[in-house]
C-alpha atoms as a PDB file:
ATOM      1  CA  UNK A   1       0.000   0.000   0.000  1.00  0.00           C
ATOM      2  CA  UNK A   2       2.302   2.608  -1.269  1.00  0.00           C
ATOM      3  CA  UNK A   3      -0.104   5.408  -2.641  1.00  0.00           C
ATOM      4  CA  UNK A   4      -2.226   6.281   0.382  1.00  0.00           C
ATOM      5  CA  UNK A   5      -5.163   8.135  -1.467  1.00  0.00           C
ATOM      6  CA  UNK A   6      -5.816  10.684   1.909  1.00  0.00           C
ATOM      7  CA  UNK A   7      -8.596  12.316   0.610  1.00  0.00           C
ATOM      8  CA  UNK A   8     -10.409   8.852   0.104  1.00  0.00           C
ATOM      9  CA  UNK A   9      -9.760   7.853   3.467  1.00  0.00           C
ATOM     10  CA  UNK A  10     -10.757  11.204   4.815  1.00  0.00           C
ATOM     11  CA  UNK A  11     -13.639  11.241   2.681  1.00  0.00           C
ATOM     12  CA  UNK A  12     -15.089   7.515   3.964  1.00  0.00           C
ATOM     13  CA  UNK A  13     -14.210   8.550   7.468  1.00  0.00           C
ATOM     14  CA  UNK A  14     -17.273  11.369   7.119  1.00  0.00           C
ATOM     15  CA  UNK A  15     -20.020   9.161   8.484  1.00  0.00           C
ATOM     16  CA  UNK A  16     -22.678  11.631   8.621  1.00  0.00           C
ATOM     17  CA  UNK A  17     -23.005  10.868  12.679  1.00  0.00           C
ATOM     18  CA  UNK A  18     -21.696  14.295  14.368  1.00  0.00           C
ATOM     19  CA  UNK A  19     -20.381  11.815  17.103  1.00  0.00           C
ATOM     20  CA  UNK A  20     -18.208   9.487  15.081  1.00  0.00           C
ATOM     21  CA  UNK A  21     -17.266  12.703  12.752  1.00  0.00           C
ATOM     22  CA  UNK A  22     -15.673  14.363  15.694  1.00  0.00           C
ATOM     23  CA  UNK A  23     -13.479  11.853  16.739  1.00  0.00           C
ATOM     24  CA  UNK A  24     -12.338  10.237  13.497  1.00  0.00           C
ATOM     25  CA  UNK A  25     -12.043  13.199  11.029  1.00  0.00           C
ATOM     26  CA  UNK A  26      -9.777  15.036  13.588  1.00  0.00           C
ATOM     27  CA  UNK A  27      -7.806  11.494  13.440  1.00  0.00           C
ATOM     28  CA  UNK A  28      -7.299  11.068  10.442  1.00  0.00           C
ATOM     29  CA  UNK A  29      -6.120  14.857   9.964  1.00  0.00           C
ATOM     30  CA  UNK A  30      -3.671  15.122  12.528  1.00  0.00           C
ATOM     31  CA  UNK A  31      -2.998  11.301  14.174  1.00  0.00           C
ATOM     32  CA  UNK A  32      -3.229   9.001  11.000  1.00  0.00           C
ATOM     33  CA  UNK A  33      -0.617  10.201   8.361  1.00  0.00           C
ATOM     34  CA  UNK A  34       2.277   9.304  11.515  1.00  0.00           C
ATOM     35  CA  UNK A  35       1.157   5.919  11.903  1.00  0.00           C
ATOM     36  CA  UNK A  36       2.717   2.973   9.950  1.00  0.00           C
ATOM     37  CA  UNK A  37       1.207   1.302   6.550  1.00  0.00           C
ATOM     38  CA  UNK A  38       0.084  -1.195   8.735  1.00  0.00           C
ATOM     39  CA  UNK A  39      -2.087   0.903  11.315  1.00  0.00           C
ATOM     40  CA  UNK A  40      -3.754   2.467   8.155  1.00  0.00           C
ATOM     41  CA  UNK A  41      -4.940  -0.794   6.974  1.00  0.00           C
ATOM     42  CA  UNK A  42      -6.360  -1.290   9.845  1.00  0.00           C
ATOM     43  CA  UNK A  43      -8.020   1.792   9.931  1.00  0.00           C
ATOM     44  CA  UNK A  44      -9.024   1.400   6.333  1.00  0.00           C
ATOM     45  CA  UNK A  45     -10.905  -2.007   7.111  1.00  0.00           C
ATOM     46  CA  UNK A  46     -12.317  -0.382  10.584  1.00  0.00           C
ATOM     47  CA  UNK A  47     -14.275   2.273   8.031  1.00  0.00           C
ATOM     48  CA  UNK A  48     -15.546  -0.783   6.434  1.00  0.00           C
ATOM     49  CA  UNK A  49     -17.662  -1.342   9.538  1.00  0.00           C
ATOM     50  CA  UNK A  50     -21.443   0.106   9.867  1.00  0.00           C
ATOM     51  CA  UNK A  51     -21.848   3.427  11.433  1.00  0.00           C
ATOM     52  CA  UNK A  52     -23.691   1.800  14.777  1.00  0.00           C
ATOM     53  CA  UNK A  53     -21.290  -0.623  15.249  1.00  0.00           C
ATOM     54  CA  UNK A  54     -18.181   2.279  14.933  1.00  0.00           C
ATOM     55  CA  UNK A  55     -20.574   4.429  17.791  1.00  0.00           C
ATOM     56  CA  UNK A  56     -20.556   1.503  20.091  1.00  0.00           C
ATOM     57  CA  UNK A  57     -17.093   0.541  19.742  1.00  0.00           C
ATOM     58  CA  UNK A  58     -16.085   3.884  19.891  1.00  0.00           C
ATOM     59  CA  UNK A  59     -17.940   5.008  22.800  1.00  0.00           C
ATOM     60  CA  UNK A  60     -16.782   1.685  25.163  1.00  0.00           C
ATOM     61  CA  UNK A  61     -20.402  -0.115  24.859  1.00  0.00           C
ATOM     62  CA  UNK A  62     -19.455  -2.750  22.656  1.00  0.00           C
ATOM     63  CA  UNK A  63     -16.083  -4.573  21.741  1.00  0.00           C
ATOM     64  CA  UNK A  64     -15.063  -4.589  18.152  1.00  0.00           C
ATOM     65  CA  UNK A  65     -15.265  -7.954  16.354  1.00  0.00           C
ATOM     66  CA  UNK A  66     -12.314  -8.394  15.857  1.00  0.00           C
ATOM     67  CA  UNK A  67      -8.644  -8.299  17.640  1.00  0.00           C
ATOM     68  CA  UNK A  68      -7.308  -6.002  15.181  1.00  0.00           C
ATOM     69  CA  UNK A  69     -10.006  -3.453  14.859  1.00  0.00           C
ATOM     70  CA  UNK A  70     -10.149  -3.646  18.608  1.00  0.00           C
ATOM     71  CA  UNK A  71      -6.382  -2.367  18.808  1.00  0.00           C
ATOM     72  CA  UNK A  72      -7.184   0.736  16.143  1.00  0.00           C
ATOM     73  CA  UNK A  73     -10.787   1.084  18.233  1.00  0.00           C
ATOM     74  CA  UNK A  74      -8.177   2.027  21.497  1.00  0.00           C
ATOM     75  CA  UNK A  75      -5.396   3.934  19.562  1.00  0.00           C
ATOM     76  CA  UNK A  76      -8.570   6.345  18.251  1.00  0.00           C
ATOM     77  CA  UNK A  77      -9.980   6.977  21.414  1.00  0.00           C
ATOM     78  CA  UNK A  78      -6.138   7.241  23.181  1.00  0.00           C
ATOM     79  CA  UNK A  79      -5.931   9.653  20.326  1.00  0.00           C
ATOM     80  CA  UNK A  80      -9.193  11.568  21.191  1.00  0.00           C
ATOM     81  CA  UNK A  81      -8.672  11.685  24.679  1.00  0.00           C
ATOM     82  CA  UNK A  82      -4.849  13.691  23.967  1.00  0.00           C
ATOM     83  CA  UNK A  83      -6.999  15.875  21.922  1.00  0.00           C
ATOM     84  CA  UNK A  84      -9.169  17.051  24.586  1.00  0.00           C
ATOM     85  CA  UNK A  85      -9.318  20.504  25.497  1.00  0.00           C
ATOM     86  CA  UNK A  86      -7.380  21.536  22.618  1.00  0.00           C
ATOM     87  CA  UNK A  87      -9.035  24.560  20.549  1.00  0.00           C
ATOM     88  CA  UNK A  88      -9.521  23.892  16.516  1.00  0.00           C
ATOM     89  CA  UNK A  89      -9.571  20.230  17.248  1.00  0.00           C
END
């Protein structure tokens, strides 16, 4: 995965559920382009999960399905948590 296409991935990560948008599109502007090929995979197939099942993970009600999107579900929300407090974010 060589070419990273970052408006694509910004673009998918727009889910149109103020909730989800404010912790993912601030991730993937200023957390995502430092992280390895491999953690944006990961992120890439966590966007191919529904938008309820992204709120619940996301928000500590449900586990992800999966070990993998489990360890991207933490970094996001380790991510968010950094961001807190911090003005234009």
């Amino acid at each position: 995965m060589s070419e990273i296409n970052w408006g694509r991935i910004k673009w998918q990560s727009r889910r149109g559920m103020r909730e989800l948008d404010l912790m993912l599109l601030p991730f993937v502007e200023h957390d995502l382009p430092k992280c390895s090929e491999d953690m944006i995979g990961a992120y890439m197939d966590l966007l191919n999960a529904s938008d309820l099942e992204l709120f619940r993970w996301l928000h500590g009600t449900a586990k992800a399905d999966s070990p993998a999107r489990q360890h991207m579900v933490d970094f996001i929300i380790q991510c968010h948590a950094g961001r807190r407090g911090v003005e234009g974010v």
